[in-house]
Protein backbone atom coordinates (compact mmCIF):
# COMPACT_ATOMS: atom_id res chain seq x y z
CA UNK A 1 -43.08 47.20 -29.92
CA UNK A 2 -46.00 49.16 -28.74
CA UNK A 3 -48.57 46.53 -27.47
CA UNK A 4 -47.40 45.74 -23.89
CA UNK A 5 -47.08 42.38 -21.98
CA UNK A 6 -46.83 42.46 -17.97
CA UNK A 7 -43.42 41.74 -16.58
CA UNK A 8 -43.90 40.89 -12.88
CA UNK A 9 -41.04 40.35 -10.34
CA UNK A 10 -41.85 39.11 -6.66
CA UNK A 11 -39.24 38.04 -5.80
CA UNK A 12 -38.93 35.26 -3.05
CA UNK A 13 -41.85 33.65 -1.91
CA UNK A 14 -43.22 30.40 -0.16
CA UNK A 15 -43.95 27.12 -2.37
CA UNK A 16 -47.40 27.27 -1.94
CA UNK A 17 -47.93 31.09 -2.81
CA UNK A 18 -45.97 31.04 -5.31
CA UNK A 19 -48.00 28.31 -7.47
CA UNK A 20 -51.20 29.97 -6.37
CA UNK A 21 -50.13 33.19 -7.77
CA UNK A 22 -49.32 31.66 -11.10
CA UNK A 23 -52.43 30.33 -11.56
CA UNK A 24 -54.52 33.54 -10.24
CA UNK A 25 -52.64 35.12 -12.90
CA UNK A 26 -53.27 32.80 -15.37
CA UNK A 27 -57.02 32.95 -14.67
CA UNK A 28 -57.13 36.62 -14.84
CA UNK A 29 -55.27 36.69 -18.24
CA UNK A 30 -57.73 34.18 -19.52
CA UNK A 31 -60.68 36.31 -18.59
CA UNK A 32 -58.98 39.12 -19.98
CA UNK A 33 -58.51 41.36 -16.75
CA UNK A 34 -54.74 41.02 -17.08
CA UNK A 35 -52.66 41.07 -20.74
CA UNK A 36 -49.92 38.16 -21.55
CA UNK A 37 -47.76 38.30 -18.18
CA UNK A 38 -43.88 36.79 -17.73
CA UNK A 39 -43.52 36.81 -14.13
CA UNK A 40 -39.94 36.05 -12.83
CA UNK A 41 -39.87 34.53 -9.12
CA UNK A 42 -37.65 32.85 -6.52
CA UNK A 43 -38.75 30.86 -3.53
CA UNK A 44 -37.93 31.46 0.25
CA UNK A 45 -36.79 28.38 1.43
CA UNK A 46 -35.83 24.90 -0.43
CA UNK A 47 -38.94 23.24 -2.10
CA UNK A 48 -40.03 20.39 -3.99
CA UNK A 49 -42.72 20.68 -6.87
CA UNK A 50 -44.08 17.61 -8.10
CA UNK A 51 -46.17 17.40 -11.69
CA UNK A 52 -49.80 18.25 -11.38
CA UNK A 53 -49.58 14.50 -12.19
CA UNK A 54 -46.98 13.14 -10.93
CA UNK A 55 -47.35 10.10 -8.02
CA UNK A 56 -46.70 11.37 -4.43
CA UNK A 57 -44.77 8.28 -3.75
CA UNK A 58 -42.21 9.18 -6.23
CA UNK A 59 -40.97 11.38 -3.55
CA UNK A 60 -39.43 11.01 -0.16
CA UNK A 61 -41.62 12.95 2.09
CA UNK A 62 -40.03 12.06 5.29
CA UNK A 63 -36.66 13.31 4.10
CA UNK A 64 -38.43 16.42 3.16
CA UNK A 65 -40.18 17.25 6.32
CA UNK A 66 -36.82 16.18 8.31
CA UNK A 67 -34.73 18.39 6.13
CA UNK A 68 -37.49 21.24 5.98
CA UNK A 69 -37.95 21.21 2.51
CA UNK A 70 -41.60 21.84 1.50
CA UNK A 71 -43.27 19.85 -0.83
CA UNK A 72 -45.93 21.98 -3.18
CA UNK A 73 -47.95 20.25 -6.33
CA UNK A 74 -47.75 22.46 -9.53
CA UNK A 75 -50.69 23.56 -11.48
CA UNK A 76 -48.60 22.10 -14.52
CA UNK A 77 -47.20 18.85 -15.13
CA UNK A 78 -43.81 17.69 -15.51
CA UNK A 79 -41.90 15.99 -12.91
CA UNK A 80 -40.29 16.63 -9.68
CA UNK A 81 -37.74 19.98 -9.23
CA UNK A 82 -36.13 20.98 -6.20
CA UNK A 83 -36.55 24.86 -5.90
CA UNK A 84 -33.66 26.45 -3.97
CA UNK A 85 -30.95 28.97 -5.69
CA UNK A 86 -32.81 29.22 -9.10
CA UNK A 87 -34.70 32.00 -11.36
CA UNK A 88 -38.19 30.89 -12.25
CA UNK A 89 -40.27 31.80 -14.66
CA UNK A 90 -43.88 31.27 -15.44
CA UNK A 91 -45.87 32.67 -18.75
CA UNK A 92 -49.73 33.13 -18.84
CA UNK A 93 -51.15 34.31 -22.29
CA UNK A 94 -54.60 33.55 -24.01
CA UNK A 95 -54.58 30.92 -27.08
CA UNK A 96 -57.59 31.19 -28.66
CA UNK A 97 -56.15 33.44 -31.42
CA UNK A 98 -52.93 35.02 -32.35
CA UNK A 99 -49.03 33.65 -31.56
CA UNK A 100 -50.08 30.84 -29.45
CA UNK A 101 -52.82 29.70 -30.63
CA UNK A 102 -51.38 26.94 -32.59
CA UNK A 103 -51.47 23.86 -29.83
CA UNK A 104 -49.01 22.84 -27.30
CA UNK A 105 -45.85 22.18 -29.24
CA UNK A 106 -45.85 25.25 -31.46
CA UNK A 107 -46.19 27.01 -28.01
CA UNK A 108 -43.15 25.14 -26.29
CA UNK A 109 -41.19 25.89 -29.06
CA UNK A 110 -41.79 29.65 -29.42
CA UNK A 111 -41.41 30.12 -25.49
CA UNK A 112 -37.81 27.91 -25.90
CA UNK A 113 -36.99 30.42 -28.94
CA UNK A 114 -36.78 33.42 -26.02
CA UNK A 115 -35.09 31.39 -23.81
CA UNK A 116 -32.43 29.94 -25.69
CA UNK A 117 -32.01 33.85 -26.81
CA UNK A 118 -31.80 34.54 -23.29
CA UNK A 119 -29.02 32.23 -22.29
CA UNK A 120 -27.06 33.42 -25.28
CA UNK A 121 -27.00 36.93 -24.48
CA UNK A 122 -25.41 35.86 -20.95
CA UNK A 123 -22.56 33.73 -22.69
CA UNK A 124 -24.14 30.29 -23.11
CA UNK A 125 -24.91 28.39 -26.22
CA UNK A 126 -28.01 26.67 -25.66
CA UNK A 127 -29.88 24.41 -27.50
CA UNK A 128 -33.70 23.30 -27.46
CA UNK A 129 -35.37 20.27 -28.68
CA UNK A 130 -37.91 21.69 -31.07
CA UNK A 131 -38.31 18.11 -32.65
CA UNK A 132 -41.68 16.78 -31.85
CA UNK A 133 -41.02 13.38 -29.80
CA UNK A 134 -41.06 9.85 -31.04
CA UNK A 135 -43.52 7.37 -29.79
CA UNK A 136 -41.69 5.01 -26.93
CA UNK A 137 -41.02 1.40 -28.19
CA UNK A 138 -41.80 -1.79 -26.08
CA UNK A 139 -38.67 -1.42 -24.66
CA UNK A 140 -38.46 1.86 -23.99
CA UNK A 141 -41.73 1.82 -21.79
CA UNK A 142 -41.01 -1.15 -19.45
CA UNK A 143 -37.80 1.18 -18.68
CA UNK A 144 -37.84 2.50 -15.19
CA UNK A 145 -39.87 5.93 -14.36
CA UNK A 146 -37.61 8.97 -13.80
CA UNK A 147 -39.44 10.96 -11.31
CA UNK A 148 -36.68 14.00 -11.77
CA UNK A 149 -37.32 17.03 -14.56
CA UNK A 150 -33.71 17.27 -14.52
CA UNK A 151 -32.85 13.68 -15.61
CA UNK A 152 -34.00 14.24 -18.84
CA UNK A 153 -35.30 16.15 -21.76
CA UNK A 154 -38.33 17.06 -23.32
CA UNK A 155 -39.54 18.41 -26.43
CA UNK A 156 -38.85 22.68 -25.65
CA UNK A 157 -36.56 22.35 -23.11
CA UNK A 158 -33.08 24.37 -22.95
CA UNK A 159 -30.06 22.47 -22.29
CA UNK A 160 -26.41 23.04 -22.83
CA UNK A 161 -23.71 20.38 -24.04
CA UNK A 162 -26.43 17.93 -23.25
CA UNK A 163 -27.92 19.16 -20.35
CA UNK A 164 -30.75 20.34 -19.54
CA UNK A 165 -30.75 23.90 -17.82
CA UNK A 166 -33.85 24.89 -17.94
CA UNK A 167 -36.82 22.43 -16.86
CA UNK A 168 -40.57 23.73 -18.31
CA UNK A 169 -44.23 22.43 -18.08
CA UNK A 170 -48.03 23.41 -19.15
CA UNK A 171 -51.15 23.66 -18.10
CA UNK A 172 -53.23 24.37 -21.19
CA UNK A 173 -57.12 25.39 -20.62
CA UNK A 174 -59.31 25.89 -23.65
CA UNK A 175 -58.75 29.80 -23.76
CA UNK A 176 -54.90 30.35 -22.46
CA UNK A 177 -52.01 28.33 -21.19
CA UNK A 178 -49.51 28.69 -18.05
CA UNK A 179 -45.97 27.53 -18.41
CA UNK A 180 -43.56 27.34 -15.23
CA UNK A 181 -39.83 26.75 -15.99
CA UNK A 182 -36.96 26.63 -13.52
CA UNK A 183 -33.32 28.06 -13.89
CA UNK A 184 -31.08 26.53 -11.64
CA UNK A 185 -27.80 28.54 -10.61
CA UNK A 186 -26.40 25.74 -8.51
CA UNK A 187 -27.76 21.82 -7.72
CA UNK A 188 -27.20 19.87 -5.33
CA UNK A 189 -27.22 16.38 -7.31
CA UNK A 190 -26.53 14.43 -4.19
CA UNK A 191 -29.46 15.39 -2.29
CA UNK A 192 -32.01 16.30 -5.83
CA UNK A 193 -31.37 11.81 -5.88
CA UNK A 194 -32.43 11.60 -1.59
CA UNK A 195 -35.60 13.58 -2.48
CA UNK A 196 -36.81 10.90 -4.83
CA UNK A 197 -37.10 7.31 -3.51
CA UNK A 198 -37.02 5.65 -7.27
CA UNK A 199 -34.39 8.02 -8.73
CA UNK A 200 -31.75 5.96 -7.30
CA UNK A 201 -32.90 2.93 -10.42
CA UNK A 202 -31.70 5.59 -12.74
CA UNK A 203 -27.69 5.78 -14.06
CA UNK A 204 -26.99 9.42 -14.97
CA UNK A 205 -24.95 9.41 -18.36
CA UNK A 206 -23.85 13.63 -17.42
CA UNK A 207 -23.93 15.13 -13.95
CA UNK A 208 -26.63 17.59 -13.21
CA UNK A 209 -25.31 21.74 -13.42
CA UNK A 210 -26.30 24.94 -12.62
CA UNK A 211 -25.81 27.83 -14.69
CA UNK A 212 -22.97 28.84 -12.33
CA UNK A 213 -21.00 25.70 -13.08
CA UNK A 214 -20.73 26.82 -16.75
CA UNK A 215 -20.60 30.92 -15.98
CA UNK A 216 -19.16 31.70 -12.49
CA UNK A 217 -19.62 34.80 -12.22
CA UNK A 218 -23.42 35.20 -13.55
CA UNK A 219 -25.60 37.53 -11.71
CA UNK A 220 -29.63 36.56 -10.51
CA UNK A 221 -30.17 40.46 -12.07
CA UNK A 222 -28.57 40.00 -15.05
CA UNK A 223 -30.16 36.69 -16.12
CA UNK A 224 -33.59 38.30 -15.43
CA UNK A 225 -32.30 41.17 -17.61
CA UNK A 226 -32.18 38.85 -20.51
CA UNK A 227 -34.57 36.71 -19.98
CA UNK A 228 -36.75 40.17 -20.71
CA UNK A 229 -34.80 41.76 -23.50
CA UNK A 230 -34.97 38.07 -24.66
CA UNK A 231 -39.12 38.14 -24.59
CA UNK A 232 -39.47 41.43 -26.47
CA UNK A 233 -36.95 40.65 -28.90
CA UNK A 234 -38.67 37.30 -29.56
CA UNK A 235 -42.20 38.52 -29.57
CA UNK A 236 -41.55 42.02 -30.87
CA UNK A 237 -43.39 43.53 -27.47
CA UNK A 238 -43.11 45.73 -24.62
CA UNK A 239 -42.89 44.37 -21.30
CA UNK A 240 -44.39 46.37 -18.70
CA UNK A 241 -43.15 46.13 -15.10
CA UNK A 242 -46.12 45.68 -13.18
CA UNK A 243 -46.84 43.85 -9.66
CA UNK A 244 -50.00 41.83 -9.44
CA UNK A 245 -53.96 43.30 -9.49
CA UNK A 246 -55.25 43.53 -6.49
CA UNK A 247 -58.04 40.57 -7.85
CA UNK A 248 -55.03 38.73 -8.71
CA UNK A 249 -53.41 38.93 -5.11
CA UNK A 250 -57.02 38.32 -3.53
CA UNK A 251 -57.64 34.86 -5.71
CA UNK A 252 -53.75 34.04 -5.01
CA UNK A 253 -54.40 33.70 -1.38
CA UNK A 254 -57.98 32.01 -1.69
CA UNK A 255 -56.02 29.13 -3.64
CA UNK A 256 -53.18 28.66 -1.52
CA UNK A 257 -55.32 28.42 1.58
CA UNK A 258 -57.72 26.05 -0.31
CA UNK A 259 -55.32 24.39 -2.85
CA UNK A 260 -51.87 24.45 -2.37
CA UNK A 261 -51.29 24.11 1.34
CA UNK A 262 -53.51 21.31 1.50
CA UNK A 263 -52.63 17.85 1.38
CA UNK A 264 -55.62 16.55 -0.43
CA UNK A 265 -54.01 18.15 -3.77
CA UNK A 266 -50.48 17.68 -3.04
CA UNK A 267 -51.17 14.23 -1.93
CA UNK A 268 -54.39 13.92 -4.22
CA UNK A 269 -52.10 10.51 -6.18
């Protein structure tokens, strides 16, 4: 337990700033000005990320801007999430050698491993899909798109009694990797299906649920306690509280200017 990750908490912060931080993090781990960082975040106001590529027309924008909800594209891919009473995560680390340098499955499942630990030390008895997926048939692909993370499940993803409740993508570069993951507390199903104009051709087989639906009286602070006893139990690390370089917080605000408040990438398909 003596070589030390970064554990960074910043609490609530806008849509775009908070993708451009994960990825000026990401780059400064991968240059190695930063070590392996879990950084633990909220977001100031309702949101809607969409999958680095996802379509834009799988969401309702004018609903969005009429309902104030603002509409940021992720770094990773993975499909739309609305961002409101949640814990979110996101995990930078290098790849070229040691634990996660062994492609993008044996990384999903070793980040899942902490967070299935995490939910169980809060009461919960997750699950993750650690089988590698089957190839679609015929039928399977002429089946309508779900734009929604939450509709479904993918290979590393946490769910309990058969749904998901925790949503993750990546963004792998040649040297590192950055995963985001949201933890909703509460959803609001009804208006999650408004946000995305095809969702509607889907039939949901299980509502959608926060983590508050299955443990009422679950604290933001405690979850983010496990979700870091969970990370240096899994890992056998240290995580060090830390806030952001002051590179880091420079490069942050250089992309979200640039990048993430601009329609040209959140729009870009």
């Amino acid at each position: 337990m003596n070589y030390a990750w970064r554990l960074i908490d910043t609490g609530s912060c806008s849509a775009a700033y908070n993708m451009a931080l994960d990825e000026a993090i990401a780059i400064a781990v991968r240059q190695d000005l930063s070590p392996p960082t879990l950084r633990i975040y909220g977001w100031n106001q309702p949101s809607l990320s969409i999958g680095c590529f996802q379509k834009s027309g799988d969401v309702d924008t004018a609903y969005c801007r009429d309902n104030d909800i603002h509409i940021v594209r992720r770094p990773t891919g993975g499909r739309a999430v609305l961002h409101n009473d949640e814990i979110t995560y996101s995990f930078s680390v290098k790849t070229q050698t040691g634990l996660f340098s062994k492609g993008l499955l044996d990384s999903y499942k070793k980040i899942s491993t902490a967070l299935v630990l995490a939910l169980s030390k809060v009461g919960l008895s997750p699950h993750s899909r650690i089988q590698k997926p089957k190839p679609k048939s015929k039928i399977q692909n002429s089946e309508p798109h779900n734009p929604l993370c939450f509709e479904s499940i993918s290979y590393g993803e946490v769910s309990v009694n058969n749904t998901k409740v925790i949503g993750s993508a990546q963004k792998r570069w040649v040297d590192g990797l950055l995963q985001q993951g949201s933890i909703p507390f509460t959803i609001n199903g009804d208006e999650i299906l408004r946000l995305c104009r095809r969702a509607i051709l889907q039939i949901r087989k299980e509502p959608l649920i926060g983590l508050k639906q299955i443990v009422p009286g679950l604290s933001h602070d405690e979850l983010k306690d496990a979700i870091r006893i969970a990370f240096e139990e899994t890992f056998q690390i240290k995580l060090a509280r830390s806030a952001p370089s002051q590179e880091e917080l420079a490069l942050a605000r250089e992309l979200e200017a640039q990048k993430y408040l601009s329609d040209a990438w959140t729009f870009k398909r």
